[in-house]
PDB file of N, CA and C in Angstrom:
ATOM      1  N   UNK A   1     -86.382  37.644 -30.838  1.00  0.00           N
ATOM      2  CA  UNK A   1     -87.661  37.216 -30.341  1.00  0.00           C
ATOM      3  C   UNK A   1     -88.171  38.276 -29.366  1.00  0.00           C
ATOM      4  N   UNK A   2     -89.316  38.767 -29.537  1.00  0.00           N
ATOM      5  CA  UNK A   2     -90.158  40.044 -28.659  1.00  0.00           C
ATOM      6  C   UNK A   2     -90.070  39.279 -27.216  1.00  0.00           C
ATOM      7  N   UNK A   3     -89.903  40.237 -26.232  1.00  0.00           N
ATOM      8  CA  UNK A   3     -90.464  39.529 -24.790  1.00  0.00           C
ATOM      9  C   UNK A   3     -91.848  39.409 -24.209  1.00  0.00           C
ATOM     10  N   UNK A   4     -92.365  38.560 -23.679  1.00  0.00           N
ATOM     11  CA  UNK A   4     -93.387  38.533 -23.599  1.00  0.00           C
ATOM     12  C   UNK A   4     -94.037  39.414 -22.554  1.00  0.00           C
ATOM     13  N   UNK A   5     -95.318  40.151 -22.442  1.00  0.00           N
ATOM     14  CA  UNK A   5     -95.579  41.028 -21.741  1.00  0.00           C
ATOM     15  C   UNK A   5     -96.871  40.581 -21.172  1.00  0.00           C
ATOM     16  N   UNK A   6     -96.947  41.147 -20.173  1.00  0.00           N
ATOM     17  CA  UNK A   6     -97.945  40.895 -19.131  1.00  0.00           C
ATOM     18  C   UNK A   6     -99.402  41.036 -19.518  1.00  0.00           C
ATOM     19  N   UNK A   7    -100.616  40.780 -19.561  1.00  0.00           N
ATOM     20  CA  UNK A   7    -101.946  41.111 -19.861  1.00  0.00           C
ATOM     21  C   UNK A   7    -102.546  40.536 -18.956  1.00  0.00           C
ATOM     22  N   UNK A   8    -102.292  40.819 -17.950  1.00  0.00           N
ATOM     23  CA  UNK A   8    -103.459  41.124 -16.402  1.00  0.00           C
ATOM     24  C   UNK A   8    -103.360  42.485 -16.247  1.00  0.00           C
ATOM     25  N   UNK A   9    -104.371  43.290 -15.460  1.00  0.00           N
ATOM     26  CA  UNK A   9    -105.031  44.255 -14.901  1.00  0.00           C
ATOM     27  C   UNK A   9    -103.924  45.208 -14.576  1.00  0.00           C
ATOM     28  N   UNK A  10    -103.309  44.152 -13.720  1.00  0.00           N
ATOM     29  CA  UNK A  10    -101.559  45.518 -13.283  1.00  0.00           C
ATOM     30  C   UNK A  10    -101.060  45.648 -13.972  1.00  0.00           C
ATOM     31  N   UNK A  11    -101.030  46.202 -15.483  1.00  0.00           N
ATOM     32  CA  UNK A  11    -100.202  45.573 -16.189  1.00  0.00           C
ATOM     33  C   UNK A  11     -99.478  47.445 -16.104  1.00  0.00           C
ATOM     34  N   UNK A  12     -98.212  47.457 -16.179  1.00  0.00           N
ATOM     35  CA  UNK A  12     -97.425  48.612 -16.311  1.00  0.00           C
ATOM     36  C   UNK A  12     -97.958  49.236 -17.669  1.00  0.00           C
ATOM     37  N   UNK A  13     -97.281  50.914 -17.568  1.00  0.00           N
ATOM     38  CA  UNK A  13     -97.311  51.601 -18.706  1.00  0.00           C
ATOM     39  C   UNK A  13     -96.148  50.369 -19.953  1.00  0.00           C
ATOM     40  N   UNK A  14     -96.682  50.303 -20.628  1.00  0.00           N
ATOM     41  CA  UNK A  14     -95.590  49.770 -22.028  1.00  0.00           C
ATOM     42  C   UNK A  14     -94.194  51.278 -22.163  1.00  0.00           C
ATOM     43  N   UNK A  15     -93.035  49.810 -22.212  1.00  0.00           N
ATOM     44  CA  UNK A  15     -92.130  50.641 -22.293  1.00  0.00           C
ATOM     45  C   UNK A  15     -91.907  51.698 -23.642  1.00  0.00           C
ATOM     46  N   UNK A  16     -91.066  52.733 -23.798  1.00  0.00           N
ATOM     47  CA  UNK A  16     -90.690  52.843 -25.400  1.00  0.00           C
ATOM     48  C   UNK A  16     -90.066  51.997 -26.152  1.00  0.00           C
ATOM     49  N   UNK A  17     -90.426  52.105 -27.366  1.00  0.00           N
ATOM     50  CA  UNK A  17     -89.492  51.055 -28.497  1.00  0.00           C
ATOM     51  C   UNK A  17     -88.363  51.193 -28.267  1.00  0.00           C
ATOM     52  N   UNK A  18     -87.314  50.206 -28.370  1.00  0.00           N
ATOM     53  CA  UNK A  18     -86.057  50.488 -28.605  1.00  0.00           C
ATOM     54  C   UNK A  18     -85.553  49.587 -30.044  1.00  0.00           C
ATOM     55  N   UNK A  19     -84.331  50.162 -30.455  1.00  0.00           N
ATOM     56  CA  UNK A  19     -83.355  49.380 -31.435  1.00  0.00           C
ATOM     57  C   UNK A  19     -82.573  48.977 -31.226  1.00  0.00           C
ATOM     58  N   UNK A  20     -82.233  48.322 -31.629  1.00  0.00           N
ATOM     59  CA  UNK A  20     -80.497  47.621 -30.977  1.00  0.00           C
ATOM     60  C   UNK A  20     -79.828  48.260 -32.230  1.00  0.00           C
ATOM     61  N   UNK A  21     -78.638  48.641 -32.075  1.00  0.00           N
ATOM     62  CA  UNK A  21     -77.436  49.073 -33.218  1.00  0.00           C
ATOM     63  C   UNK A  21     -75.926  48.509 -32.680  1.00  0.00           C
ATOM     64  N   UNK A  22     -75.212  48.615 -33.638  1.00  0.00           N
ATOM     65  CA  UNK A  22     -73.711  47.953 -33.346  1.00  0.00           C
ATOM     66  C   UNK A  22     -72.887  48.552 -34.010  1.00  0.00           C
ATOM     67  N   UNK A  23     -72.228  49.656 -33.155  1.00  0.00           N
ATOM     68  CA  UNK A  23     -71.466  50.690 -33.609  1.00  0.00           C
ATOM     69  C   UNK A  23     -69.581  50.864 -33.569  1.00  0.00           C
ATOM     70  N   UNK A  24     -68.868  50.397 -34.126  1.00  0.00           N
ATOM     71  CA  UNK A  24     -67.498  50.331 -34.204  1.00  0.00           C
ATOM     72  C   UNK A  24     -67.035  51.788 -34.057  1.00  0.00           C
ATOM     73  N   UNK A  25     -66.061  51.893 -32.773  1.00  0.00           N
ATOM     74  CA  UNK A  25     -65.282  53.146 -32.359  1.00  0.00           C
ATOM     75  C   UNK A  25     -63.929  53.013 -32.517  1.00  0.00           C
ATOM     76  N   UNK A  26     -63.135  54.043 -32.596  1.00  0.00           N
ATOM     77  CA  UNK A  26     -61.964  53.814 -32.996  1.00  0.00           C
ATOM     78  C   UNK A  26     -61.212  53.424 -31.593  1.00  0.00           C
ATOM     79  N   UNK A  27     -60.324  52.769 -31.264  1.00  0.00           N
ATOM     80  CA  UNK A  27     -59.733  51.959 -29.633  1.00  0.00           C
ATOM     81  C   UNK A  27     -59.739  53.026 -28.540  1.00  0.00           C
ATOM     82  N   UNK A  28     -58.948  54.160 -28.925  1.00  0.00           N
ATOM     83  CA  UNK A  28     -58.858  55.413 -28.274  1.00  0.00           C
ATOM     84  C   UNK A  28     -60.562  56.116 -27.828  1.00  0.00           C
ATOM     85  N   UNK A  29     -60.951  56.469 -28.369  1.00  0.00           N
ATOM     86  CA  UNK A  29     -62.924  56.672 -28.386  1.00  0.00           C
ATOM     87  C   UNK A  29     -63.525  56.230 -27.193  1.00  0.00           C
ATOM     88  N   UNK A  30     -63.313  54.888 -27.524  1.00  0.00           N
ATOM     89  CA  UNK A  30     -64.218  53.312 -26.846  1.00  0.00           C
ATOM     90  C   UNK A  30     -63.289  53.382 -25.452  1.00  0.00           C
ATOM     91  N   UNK A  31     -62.366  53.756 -25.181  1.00  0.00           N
ATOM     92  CA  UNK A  31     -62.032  53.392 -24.203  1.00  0.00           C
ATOM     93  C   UNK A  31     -62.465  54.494 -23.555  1.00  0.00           C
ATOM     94  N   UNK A  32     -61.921  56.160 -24.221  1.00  0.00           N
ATOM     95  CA  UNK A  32     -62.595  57.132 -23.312  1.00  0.00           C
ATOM     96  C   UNK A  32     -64.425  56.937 -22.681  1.00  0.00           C
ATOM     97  N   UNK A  33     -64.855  56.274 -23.867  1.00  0.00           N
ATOM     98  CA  UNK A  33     -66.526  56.005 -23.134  1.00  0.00           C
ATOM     99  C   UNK A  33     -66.568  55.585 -21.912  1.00  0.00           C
ATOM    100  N   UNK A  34     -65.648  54.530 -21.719  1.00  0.00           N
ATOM    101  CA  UNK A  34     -65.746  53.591 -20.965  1.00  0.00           C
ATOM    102  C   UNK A  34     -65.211  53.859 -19.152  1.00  0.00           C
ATOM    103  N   UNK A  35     -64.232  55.185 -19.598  1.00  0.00           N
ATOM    104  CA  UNK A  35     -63.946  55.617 -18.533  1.00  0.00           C
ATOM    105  C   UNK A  35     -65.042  56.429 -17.964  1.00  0.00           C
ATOM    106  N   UNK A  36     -66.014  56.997 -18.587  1.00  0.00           N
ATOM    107  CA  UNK A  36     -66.903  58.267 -18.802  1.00  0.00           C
ATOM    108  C   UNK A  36     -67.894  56.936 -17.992  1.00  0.00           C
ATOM    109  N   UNK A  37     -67.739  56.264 -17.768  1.00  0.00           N
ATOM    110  CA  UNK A  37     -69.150  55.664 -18.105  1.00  0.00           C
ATOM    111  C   UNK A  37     -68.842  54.576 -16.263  1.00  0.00           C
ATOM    112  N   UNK A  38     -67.451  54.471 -16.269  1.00  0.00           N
ATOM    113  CA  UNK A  38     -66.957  53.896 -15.154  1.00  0.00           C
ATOM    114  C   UNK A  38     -67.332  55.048 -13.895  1.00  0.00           C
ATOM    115  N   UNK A  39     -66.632  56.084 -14.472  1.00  0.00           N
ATOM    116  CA  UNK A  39     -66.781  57.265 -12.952  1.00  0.00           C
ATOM    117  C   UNK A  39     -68.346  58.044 -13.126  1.00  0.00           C
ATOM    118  N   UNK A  40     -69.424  57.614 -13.921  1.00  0.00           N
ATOM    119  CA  UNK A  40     -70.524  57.819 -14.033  1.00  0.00           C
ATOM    120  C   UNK A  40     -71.944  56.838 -13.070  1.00  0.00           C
ATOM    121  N   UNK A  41     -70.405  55.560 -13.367  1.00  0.00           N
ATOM    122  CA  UNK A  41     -71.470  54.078 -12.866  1.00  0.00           C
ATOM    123  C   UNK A  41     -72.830  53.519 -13.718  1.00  0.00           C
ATOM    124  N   UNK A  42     -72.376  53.887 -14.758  1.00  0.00           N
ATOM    125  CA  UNK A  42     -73.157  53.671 -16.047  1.00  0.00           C
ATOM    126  C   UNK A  42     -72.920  52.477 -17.033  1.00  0.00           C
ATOM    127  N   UNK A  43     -74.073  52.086 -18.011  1.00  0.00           N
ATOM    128  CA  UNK A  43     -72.840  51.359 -19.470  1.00  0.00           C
ATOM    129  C   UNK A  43     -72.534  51.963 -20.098  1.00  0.00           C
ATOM    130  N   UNK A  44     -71.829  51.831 -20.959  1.00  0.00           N
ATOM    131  CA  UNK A  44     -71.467  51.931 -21.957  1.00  0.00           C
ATOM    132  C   UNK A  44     -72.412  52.428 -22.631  1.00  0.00           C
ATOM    133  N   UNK A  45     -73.579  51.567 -22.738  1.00  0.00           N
ATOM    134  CA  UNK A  45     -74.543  52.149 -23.808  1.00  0.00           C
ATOM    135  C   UNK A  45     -75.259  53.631 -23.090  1.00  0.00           C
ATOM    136  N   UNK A  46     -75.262  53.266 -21.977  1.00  0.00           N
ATOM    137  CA  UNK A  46     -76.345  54.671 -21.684  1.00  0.00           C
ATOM    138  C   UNK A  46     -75.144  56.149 -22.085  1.00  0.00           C
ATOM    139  N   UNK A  47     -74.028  55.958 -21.757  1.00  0.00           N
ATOM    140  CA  UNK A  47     -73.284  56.880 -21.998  1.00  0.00           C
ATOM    141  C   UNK A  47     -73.416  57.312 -23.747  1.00  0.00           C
ATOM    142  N   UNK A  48     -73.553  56.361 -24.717  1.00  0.00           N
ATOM    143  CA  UNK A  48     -73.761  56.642 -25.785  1.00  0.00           C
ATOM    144  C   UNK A  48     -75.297  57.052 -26.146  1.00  0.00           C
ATOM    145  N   UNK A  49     -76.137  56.121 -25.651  1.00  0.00           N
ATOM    146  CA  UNK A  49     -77.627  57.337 -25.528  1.00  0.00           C
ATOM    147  C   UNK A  49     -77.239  58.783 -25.410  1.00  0.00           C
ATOM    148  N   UNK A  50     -77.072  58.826 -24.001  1.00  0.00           N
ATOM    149  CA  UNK A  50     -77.055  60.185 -23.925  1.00  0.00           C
ATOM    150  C   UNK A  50     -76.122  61.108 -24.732  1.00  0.00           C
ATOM    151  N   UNK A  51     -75.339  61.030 -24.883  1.00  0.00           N
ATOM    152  CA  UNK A  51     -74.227  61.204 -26.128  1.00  0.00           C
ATOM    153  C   UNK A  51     -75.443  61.501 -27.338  1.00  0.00           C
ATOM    154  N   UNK A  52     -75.976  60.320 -27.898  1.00  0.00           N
ATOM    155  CA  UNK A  52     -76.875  60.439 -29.166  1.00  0.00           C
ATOM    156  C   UNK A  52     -77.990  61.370 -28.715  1.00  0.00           C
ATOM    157  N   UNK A  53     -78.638  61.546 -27.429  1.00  0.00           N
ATOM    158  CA  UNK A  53     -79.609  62.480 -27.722  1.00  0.00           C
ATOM    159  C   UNK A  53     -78.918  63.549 -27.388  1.00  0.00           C
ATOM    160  N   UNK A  54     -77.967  64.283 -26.797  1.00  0.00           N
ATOM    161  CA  UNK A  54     -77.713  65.403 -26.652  1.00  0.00           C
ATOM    162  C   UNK A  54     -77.193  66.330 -28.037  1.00  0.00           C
ATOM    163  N   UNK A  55     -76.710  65.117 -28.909  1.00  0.00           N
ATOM    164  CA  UNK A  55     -75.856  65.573 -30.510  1.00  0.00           C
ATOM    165  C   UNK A  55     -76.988  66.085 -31.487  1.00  0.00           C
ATOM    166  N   UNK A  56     -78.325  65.038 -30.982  1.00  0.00           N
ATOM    167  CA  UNK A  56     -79.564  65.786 -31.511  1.00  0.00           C
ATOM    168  C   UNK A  56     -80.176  67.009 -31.649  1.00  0.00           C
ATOM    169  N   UNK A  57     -80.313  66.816 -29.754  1.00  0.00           N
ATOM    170  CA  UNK A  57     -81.170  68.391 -29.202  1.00  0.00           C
ATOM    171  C   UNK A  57     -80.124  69.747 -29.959  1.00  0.00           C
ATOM    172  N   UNK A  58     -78.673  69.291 -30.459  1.00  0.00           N
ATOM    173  CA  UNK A  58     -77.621  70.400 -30.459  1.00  0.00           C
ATOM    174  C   UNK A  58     -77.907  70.650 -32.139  1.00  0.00           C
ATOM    175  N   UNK A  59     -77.722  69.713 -32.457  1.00  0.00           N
ATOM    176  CA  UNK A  59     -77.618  70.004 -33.824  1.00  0.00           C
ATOM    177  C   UNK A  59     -79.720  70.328 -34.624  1.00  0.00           C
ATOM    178  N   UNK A  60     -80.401  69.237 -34.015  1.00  0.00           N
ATOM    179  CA  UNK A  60     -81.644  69.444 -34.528  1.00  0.00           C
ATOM    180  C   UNK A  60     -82.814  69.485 -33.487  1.00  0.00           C
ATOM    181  N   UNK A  61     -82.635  70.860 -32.994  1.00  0.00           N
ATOM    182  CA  UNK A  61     -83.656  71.027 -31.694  1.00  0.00           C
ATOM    183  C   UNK A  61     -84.861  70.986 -31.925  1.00  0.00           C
ATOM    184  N   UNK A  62     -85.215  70.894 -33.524  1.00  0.00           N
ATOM    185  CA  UNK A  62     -87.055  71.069 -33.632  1.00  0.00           C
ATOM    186  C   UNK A  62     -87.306  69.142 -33.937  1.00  0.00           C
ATOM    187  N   UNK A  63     -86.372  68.524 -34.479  1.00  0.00           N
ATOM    188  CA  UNK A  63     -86.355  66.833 -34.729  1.00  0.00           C
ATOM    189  C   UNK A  63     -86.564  66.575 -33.108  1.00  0.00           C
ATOM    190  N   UNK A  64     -85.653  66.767 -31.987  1.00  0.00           N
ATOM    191  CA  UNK A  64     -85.554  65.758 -31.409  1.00  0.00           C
ATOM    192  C   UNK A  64     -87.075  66.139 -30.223  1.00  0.00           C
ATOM    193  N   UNK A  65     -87.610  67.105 -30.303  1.00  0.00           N
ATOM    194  CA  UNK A  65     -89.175  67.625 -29.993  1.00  0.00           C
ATOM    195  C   UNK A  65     -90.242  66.255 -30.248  1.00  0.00           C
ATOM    196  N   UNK A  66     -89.888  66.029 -31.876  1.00  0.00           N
ATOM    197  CA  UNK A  66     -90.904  65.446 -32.167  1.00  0.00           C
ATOM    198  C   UNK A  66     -91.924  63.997 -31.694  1.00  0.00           C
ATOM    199  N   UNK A  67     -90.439  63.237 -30.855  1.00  0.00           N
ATOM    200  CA  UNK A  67     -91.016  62.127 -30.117  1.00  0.00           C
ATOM    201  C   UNK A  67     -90.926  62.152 -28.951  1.00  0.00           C
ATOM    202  N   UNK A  68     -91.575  63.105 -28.182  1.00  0.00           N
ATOM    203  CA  UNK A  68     -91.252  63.539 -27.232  1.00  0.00           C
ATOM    204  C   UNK A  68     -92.939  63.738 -27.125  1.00  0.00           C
ATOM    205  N   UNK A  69     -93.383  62.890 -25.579  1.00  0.00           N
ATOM    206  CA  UNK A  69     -94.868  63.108 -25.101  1.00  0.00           C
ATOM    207  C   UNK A  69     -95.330  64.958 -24.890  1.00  0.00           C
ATOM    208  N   UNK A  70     -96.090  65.030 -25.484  1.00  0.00           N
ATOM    209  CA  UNK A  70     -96.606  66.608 -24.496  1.00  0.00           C
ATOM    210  C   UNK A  70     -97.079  66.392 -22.972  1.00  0.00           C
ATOM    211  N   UNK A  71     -97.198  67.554 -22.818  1.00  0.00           N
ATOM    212  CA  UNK A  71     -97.467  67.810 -21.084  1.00  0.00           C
ATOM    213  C   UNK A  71     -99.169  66.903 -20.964  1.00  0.00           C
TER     214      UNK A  71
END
């Protein structure tokens, strides 16, 4: 179910889209995240964001440009 969003005057910039995904790691993996993510003070998930966009910018630097606001 979408959350409902504000439509008065103050209303904030709208966030970006997101997806939800559900990704199985092997025990060893998942736990290193988790340490990564403990001495970071992070979740879990942001540690895997960033993880996913950095594997991008590395592997496909002109893709991960593309949704990306200009100046």
């Amino acid at each position: 179910m979408p959350a409902k969003r504000s439509e008065g005057p103050d209303k904030a910039a709208p966030e970006p889209r997101t997806t939800r995904a559900s990704i199985s790691f092997p025990q060893e993996i998942y736990a290193t995240v988790e340490q990564i993510a403990r001495g970071k003070k992070v979740s879990v998930a942001w540690v895997v964001r960033e993880a996913t966009e950095q594997y991008i910018k590395e592997q496909w630097p002109l893709l991960s440009a593309v949704d990306k606001p200009g100046p």
